[in-house]
Protein backbone atom coordinates (compact mmCIF):
# COMPACT_ATOMS: atom_id res chain seq x y z
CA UNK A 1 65.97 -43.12 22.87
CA UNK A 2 62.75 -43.21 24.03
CA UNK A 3 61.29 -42.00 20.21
CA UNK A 4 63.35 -45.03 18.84
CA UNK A 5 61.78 -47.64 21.19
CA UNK A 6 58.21 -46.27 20.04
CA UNK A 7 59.36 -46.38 16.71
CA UNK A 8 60.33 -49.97 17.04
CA UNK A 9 57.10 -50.17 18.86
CA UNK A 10 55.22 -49.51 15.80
CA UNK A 11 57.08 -51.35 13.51
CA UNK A 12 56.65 -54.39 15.64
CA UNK A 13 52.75 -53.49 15.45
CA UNK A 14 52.44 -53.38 12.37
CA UNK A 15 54.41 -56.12 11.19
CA UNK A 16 53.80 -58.11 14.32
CA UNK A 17 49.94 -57.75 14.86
CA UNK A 18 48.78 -56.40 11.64
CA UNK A 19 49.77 -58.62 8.92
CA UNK A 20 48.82 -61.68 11.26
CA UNK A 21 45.44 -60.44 11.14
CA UNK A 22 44.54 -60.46 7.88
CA UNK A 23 46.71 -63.71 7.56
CA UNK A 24 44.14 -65.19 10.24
CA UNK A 25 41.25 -63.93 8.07
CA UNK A 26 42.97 -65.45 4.83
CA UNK A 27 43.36 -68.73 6.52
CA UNK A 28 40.22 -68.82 8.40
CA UNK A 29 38.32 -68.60 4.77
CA UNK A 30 40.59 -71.24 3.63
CA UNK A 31 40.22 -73.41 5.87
CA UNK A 32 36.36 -73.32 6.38
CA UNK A 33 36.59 -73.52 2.21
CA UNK A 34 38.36 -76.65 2.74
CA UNK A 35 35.94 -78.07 5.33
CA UNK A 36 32.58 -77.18 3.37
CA UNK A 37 33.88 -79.01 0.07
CA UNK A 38 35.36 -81.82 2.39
CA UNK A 39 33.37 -85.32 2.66
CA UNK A 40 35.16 -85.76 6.63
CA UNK A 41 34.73 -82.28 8.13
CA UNK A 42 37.21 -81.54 10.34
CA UNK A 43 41.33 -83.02 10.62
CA UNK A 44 40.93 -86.38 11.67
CA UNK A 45 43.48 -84.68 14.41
CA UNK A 46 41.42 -82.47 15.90
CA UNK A 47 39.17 -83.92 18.87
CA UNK A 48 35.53 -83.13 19.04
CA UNK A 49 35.54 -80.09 21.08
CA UNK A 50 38.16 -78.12 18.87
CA UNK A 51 36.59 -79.25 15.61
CA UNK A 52 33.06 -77.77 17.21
CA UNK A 53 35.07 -74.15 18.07
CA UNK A 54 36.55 -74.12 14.54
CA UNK A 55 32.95 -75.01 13.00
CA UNK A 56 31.27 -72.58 14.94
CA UNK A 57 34.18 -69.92 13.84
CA UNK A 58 33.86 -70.60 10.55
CA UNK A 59 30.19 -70.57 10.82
CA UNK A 60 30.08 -66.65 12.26
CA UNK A 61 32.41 -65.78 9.52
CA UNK A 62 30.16 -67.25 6.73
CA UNK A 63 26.98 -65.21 8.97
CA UNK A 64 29.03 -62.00 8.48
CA UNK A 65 30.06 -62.58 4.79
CA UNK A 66 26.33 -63.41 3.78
CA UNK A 67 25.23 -60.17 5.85
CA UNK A 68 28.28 -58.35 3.94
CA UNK A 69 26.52 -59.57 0.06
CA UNK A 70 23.24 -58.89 1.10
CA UNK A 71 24.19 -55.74 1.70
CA UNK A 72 25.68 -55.22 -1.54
CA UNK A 73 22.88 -57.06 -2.96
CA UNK A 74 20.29 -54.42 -1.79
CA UNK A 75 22.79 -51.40 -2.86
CA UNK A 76 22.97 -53.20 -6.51
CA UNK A 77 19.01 -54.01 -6.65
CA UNK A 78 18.29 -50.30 -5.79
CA UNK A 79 20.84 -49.28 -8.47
CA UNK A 80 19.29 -51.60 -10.83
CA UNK A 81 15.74 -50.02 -9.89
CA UNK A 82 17.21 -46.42 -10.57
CA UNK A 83 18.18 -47.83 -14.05
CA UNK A 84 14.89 -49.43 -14.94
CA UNK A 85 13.09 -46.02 -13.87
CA UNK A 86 15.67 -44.05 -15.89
CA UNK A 87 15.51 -46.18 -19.01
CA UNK A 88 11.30 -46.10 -18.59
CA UNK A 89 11.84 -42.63 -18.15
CA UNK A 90 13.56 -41.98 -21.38
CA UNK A 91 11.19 -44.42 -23.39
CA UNK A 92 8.13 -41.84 -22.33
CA UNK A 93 10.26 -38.84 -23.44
CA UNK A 94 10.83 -40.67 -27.18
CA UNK A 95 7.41 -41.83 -27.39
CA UNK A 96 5.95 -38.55 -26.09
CA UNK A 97 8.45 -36.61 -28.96
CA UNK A 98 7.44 -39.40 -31.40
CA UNK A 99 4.22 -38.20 -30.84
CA UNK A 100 5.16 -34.03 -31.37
CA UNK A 101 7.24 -35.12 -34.32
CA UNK A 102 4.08 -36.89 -36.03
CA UNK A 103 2.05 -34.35 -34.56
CA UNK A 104 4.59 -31.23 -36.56
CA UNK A 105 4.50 -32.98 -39.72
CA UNK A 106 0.72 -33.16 -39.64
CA UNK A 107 0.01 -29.64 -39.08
CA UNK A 108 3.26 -28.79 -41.81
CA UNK A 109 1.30 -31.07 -44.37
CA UNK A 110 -1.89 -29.06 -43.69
CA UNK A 111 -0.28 -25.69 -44.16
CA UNK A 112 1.20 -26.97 -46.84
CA UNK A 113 -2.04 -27.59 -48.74
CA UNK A 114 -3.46 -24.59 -47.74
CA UNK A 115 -0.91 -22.69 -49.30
CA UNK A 116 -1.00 -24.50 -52.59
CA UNK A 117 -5.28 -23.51 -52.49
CA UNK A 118 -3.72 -19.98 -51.70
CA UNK A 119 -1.66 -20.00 -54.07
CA UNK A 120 -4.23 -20.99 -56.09
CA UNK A 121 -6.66 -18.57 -55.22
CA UNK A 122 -3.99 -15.64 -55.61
CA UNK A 123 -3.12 -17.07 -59.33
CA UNK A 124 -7.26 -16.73 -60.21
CA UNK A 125 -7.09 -13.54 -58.39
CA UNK A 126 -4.81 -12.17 -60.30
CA UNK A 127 -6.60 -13.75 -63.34
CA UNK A 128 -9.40 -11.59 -62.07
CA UNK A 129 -7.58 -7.99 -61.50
CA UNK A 130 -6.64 -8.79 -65.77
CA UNK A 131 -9.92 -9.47 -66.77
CA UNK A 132 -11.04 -6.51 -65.08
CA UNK A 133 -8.41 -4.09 -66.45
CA UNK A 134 -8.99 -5.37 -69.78
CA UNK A 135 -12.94 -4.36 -69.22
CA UNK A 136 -12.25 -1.09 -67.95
CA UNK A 137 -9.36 -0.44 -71.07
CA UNK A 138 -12.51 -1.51 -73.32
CA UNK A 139 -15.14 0.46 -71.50
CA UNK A 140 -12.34 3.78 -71.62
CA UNK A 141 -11.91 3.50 -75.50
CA UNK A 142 -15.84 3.24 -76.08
CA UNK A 143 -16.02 6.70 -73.84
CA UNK A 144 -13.26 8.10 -75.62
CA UNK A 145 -14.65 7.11 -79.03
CA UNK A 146 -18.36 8.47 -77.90
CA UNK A 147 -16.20 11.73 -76.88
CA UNK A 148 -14.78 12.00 -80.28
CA UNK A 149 -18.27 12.05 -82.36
CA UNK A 150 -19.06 15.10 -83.55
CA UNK A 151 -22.59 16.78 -83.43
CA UNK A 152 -23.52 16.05 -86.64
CA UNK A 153 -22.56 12.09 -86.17
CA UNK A 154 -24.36 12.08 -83.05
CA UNK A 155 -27.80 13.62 -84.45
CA UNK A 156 -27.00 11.15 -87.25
CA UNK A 157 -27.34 8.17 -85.61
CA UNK A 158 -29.66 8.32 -83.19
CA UNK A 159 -31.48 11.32 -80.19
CA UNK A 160 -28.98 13.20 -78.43
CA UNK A 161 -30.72 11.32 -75.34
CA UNK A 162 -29.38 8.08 -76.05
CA UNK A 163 -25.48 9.55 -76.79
CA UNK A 164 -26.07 10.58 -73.00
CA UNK A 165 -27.24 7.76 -71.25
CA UNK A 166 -24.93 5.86 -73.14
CA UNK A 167 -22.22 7.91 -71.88
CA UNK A 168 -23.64 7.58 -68.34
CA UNK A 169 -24.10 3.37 -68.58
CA UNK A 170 -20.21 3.55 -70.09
CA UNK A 171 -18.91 5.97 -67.01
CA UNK A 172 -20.96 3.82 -64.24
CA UNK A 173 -19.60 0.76 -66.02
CA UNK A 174 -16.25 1.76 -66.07
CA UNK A 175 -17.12 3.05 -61.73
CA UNK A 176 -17.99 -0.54 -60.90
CA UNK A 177 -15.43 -2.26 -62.43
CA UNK A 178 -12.86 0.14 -61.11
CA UNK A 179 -14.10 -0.96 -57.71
CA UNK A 180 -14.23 -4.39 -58.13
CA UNK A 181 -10.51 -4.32 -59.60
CA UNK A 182 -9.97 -2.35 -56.09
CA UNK A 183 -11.25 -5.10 -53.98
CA UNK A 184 -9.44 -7.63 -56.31
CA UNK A 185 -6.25 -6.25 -56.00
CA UNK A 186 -7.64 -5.85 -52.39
CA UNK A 187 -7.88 -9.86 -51.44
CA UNK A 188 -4.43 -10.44 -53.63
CA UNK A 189 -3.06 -8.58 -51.19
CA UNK A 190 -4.49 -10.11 -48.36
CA UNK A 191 -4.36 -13.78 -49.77
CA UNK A 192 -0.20 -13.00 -50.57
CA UNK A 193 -0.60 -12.19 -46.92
CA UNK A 194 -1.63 -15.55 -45.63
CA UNK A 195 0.90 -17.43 -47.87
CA UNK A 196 3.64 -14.80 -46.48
CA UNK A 197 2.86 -16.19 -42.71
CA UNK A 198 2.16 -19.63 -43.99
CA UNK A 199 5.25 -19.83 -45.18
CA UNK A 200 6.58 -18.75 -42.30
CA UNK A 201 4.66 -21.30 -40.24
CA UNK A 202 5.93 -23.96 -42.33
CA UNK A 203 9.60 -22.76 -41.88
CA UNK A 204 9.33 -22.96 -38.03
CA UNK A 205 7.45 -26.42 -37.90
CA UNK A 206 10.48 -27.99 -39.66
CA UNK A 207 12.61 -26.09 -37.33
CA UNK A 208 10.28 -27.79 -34.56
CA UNK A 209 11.17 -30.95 -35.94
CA UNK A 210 14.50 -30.87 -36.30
CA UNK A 211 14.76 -30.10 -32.69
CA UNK A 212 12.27 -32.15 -31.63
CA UNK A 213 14.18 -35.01 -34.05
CA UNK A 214 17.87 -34.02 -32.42
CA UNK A 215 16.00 -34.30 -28.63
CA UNK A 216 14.63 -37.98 -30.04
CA UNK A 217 18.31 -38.98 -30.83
CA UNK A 218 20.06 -37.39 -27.85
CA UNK A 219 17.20 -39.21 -25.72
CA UNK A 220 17.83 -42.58 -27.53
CA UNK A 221 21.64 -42.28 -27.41
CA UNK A 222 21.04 -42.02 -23.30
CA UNK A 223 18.39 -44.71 -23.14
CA UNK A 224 20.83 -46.82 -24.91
CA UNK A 225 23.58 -45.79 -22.58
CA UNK A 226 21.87 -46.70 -19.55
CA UNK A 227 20.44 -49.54 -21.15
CA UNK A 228 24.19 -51.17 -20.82
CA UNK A 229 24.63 -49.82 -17.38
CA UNK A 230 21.61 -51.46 -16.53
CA UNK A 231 23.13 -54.70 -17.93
CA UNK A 232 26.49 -54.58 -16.04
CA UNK A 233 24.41 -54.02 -13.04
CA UNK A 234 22.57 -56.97 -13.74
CA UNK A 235 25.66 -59.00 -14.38
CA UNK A 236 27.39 -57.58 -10.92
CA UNK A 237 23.94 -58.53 -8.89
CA UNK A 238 24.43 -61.86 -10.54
CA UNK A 239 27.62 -62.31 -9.42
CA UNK A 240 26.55 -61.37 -5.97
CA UNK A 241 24.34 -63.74 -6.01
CA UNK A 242 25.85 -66.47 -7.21
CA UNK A 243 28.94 -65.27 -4.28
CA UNK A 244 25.61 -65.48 -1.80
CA UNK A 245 24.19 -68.57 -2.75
CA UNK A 246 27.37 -70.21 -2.75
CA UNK A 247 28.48 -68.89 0.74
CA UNK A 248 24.62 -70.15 1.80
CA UNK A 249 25.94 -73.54 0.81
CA UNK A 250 29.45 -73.34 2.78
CA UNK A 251 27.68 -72.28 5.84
CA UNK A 252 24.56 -74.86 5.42
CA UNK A 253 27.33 -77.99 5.48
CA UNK A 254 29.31 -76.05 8.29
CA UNK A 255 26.13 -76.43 10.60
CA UNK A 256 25.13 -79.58 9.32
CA UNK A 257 28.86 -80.52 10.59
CA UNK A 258 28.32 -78.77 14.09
CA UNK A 259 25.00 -80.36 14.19
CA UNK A 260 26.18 -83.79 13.97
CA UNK A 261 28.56 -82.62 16.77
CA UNK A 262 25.82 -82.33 18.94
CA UNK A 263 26.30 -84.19 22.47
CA UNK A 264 23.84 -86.42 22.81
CA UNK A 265 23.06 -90.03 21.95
CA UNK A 266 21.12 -90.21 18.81
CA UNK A 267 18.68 -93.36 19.51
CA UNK A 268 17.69 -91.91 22.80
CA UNK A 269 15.18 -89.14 23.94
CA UNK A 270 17.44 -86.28 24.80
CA UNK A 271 17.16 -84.39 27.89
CA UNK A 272 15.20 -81.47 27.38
CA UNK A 273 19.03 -79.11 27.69
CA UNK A 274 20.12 -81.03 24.77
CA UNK A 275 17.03 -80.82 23.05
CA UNK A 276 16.97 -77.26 23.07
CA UNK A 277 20.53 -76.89 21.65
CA UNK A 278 19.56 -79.54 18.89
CA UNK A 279 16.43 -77.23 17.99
CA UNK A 280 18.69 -74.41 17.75
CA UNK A 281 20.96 -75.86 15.32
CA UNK A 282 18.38 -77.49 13.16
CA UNK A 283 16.78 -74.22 13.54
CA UNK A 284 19.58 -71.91 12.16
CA UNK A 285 20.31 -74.89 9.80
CA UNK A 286 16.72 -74.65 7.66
CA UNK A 287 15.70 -71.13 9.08
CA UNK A 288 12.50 -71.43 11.64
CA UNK A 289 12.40 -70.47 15.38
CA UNK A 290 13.91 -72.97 17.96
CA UNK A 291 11.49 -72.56 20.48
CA UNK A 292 8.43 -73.02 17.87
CA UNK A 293 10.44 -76.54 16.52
CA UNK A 294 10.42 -77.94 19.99
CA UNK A 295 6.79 -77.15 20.55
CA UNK A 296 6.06 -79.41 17.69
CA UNK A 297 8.37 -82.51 18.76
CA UNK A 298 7.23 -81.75 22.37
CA UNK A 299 3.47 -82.10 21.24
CA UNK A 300 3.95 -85.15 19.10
CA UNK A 301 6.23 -87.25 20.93
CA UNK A 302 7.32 -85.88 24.17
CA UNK A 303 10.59 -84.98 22.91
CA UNK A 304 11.12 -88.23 21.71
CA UNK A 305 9.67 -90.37 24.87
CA UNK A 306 6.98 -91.33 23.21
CA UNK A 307 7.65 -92.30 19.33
CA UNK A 308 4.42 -95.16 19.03
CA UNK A 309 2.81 -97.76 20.89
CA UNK A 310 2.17 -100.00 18.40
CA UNK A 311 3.52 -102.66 15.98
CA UNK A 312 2.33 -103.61 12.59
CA UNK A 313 1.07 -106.65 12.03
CA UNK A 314 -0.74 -107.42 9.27
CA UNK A 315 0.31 -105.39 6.11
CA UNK A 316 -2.53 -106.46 4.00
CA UNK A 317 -5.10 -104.70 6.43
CA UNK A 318 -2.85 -102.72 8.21
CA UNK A 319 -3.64 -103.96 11.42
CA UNK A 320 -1.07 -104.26 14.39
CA UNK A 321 -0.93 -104.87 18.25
CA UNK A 322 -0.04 -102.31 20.97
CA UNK A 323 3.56 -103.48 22.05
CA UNK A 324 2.55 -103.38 25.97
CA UNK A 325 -0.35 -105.76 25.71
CA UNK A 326 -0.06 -107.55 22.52
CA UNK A 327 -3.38 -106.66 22.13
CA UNK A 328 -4.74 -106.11 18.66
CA UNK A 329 -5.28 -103.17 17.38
CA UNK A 330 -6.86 -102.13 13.87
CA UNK A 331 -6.03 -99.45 11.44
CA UNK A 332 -2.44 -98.99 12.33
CA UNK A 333 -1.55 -98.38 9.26
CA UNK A 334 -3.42 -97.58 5.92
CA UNK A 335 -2.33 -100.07 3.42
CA UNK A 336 -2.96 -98.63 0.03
CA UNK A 337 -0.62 -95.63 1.53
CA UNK A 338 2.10 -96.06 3.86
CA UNK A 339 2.67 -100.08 4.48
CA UNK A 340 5.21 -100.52 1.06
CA UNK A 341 6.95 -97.43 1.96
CA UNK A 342 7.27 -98.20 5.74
CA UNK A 343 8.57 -101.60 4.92
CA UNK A 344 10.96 -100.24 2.57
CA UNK A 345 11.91 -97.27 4.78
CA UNK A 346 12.39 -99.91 7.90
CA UNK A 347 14.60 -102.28 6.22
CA UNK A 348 16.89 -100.19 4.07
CA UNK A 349 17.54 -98.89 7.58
CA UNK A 350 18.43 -102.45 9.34
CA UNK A 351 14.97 -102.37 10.75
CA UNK A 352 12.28 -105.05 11.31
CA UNK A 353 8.93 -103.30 10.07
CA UNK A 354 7.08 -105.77 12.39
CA UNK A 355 9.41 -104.62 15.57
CA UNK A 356 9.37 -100.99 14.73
CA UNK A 357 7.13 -98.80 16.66
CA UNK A 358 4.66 -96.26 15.60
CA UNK A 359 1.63 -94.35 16.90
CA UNK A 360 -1.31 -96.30 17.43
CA UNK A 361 -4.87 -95.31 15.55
CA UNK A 362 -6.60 -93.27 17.71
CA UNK A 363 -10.18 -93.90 18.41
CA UNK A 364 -12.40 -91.69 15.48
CA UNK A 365 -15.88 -92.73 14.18
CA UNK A 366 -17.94 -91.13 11.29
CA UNK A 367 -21.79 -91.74 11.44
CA UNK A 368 -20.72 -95.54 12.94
CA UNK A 369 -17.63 -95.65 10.57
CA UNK A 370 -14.30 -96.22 11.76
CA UNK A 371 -12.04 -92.85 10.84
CA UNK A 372 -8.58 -92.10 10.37
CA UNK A 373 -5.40 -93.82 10.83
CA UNK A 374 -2.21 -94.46 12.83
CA UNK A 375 1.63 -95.46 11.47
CA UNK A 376 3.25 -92.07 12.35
CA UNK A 377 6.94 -92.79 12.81
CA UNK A 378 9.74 -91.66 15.46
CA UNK A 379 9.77 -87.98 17.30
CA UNK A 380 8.47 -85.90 14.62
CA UNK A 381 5.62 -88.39 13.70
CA UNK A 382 5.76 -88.73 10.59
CA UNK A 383 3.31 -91.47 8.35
CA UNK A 384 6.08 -93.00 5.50
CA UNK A 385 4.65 -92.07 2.66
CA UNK A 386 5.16 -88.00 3.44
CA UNK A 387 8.58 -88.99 5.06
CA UNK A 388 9.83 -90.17 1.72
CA UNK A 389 8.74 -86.87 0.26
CA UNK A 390 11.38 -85.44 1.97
CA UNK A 391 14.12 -87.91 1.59
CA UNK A 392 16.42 -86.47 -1.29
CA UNK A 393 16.36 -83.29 0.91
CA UNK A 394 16.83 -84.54 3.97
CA UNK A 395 19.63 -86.74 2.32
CA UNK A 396 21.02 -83.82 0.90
CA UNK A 397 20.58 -81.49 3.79
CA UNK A 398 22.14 -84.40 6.11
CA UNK A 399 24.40 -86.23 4.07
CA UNK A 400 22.80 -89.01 4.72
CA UNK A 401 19.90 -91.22 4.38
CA UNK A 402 17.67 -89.80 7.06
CA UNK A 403 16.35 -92.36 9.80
CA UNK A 404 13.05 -91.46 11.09
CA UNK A 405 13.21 -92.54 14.52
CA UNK A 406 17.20 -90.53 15.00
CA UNK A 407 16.46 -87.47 17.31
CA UNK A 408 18.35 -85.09 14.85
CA UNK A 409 17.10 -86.46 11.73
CA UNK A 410 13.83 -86.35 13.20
CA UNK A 411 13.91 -82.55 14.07
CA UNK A 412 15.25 -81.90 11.04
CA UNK A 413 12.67 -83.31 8.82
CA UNK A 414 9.66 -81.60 11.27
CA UNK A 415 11.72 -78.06 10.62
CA UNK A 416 11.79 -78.64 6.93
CA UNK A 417 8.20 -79.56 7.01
CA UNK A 418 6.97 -76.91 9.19
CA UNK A 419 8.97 -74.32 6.77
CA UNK A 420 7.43 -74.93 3.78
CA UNK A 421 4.53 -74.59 5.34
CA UNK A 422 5.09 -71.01 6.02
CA UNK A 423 6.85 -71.42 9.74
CA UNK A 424 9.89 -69.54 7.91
CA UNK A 425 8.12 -66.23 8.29
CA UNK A 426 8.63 -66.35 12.20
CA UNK A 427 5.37 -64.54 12.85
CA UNK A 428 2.84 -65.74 15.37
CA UNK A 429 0.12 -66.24 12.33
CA UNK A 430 2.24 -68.17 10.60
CA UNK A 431 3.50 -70.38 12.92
CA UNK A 432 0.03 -70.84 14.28
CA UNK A 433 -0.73 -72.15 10.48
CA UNK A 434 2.02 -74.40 9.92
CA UNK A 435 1.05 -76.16 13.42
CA UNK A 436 -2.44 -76.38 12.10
CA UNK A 437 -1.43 -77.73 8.59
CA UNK A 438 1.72 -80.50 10.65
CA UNK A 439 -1.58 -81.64 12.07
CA UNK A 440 -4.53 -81.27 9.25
CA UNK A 441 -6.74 -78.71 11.04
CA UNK A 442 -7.23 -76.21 13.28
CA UNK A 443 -8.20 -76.49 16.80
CA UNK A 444 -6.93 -77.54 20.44
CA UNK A 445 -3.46 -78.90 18.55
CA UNK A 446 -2.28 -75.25 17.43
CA UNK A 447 -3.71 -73.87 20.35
CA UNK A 448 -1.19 -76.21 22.57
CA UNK A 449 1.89 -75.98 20.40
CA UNK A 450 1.72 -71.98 20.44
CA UNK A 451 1.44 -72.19 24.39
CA UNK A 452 4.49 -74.54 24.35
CA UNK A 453 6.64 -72.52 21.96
CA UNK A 454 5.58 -69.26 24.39
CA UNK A 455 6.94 -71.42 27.23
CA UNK A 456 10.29 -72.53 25.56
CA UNK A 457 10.98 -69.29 24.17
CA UNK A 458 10.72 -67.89 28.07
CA UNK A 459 13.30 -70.59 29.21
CA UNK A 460 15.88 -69.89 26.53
CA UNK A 461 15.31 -66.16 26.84
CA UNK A 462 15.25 -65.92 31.18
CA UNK A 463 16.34 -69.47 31.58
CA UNK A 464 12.96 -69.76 33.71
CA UNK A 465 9.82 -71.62 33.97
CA UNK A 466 6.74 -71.57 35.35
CA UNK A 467 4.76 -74.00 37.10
CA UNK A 468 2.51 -73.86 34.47
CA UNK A 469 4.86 -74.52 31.47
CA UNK A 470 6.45 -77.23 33.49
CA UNK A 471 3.25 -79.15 33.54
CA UNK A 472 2.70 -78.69 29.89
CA UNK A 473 5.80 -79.56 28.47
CA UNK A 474 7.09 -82.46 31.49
């Protein structure tokens, strides 16, 4: 009995626990599918609080799916790699037998000619060895024909002095071109010789390139073999990536969602608790550190308390008046540059560009001349004409027209900024550059938005701060 209730056990495990699971997962990628191609986000039944848990849910599953393809992507790149050092491999090997091939047929078209000049100097040789036989048959009848004279004949015809030496020139004749037929015969022998191993040079030089010419096709039949690995691999990264950058755009509109979720009000300065969390989302939504975003918006505005003291006035000189005092104030904004675009940017938003305020021009003189300007708009301080540099992203990124003085748009276009100005990289160097560039130059700015980020990245960390950081940052 007991066996059967285990058995039922597992049964009901399986069926009961199992499947559901993977249902879950199936669903789970359907539904944040559903959500990321959506214009609304969530069910318009869901309240605020369980659309948040089902964003954030659906945001961890597109973090472990992108960490899943970029694993895969670094397995295929490292395959590909292999490939490319296999197929350069193989392209060395053919050039390198390309090179012994050429090299073979040279040295077989040298041999070559020597043997036909061997062959030529055998054929003269033996040319030779029948001149010379035909001298020494000559030289052998005259003996025999002197040997054949009688006594009489030879007193006849001359002194019996000159039948001798003639005898003697014939014989010594006949000694020296005996020898010379010996060494003849000698150097036909020899030069038969060379053409024998020649020849048999020859013969093993084409044998040389035949193998050599079978390893050249063997090698190009693998290089070409690879070669189409290479290009499925290429194809499968491709895929991957496509699967990656896709999933990158899922999970980008699943934060932008949960951002927008974020509890606070919008037009006011947030408490610095809901500041942090909006840092963190903007932060994981464009990819720079929280704590280094904050530092920014905390040296530029306060976190928002202080977005400008100033209105514009005059938009032919750019003049304005400081909103406490209505005292005026020059050089708020630089007309040739940011005026159209501010009054553009102000009114497609419902604003009055005369009752808008922005950062007042701060004191700066050059040999006696006035320097610099003011017009820097909302938390991240922004002048207009660099805001609308960033408009069709921020749009896109948003899904909205941004508003420079909303808290989250704001951050949003200061974390875009700062990353393409190298704040991406996460490093203290870099950071410490992009603060410099937000600004225009090095110096005491950097310096103080480096000490900030060290004290916000201490409070979301320990969740304390000192005395110190309070005072900087409050």
């Amino acid at each position: 009995m007991a066996f059967f209730y285990k058995k039922i056990l597992t049964i009901l495990l399986l069926f009961g626990i199992f499947i559901p699971v993977f249902s879950l997962a199936e669903d789970l990628e359907a539904t944040c599918l559903s959500i990321s191609e959506s214009e609304n986000g969530c069910n318009s039944g869901m309240s605020d609080s369980q659309c948040k848990e089902l964003l954030q849910k659906c945001s961890d599953y597109y973090d472990q799916q992108s960490a899943k393809i970029t694993e895969d992507l670094s397995k295929t790149s490292e395959q590909k790699t292999t490939l490319q050092n296999q197929i350069s491999s193989l392209k060395k090997k053919i050039q390198n037998l390309n090179y012994e091939i050429n090299q073979s047929s040279v040295m077989a078209k040298s041999l070559n000619i020597q043997i036909a000049d061997t062959k030529e100097s055998i054929e003269k040789t033996s040319e030779d060895i029948n001149d010379a036989q035909y001298q020494i048959k000559s030289v052998l009848r005259s003996i025999y024909e002197e040997d054949q004279k009688s006594s009489l004949v030879v007193l006849l015809e001359g002194s019996l002095s000159d039948f001798f030496s003639n005898i003697i020139y014939l014989e010594g004749l006949n000694s020296k071109i005996g020898d010379l037929m010996e060494n003849t015969q000698n150097l036909q022998v020899y030069l038969e010789n060379q053409k024998t191993q020649m020849d048999s040079e020859v013969d093993q030089l084409q044998k040389t390139i035949a193998l050599q010419s079978v390893q050249k096709a063997e090698n190009e039949a693998n290089k070409k073999t690879q070669e189409t690995y290479l290009k499925l691999t290429e194809a499968q990264y491709q895929e991957q990536l496509a699967s990656k950058t896709e999933i990158e755009k899922n999970k980008a509109k699943i934060q932008a969602l949960l951002f927008s979720l974020a509890g606070t009000d919008d037009t006011e300065a947030p408490s610095f608790g809901e500041a942090i969390e909006i840092a963190k989302n903007v932060g994981s939504l464009v990819g720079i550190r929280p704590a280094f975003l904050l530092a920014i918006i905390s040296q530029e505005s306060a976190i928002g308390r202080n977005v400008g003291q100033c209105y514009l006035s005059d938009p032919v000189t750019g003049s304005g008046k400081r909103i406490s005092t209505g005292a005026t104030v020059i050089r708020i904004m630089k007309p040739t540059r940011d005026v159209k675009p501010f009054v553009e940017i102000t009114e497609s938003l419902g604003r009055d560009p005369y009752k808008t305020p922005v950062s007042c021009w701060i004191p700066a003189y050059v040999s006696g001349v006035p320097y610099g300007w003011g017009g820097a708009m909302g938390p991240a301080q922004f002048i207009a004409s660099t805001w609308n540099l960033y408009a069709d992203k921020l749009k896109s990124l948003l899904g909205h027209t941004a508003d420079p003085w909303s808290i989250k748009d704001s951050f949003t276009a200061s974390a875009v900024y700062l990353y393409e100005l190298g704040a991406g990289a996460k490093t203290t160097a870099t950071e410490n550059k992009a603060a410099a560039k937000y600004y225009g130059t090095a110096g005491s700015y950097n310096t103080s938005v480096m000490n900030r980020a060290s004290c916000i990245q201490t409070f979301i960390d320990e969740g304390t701060m000192s005395t110190y950081c309070q005072n900087l940052i409050f």
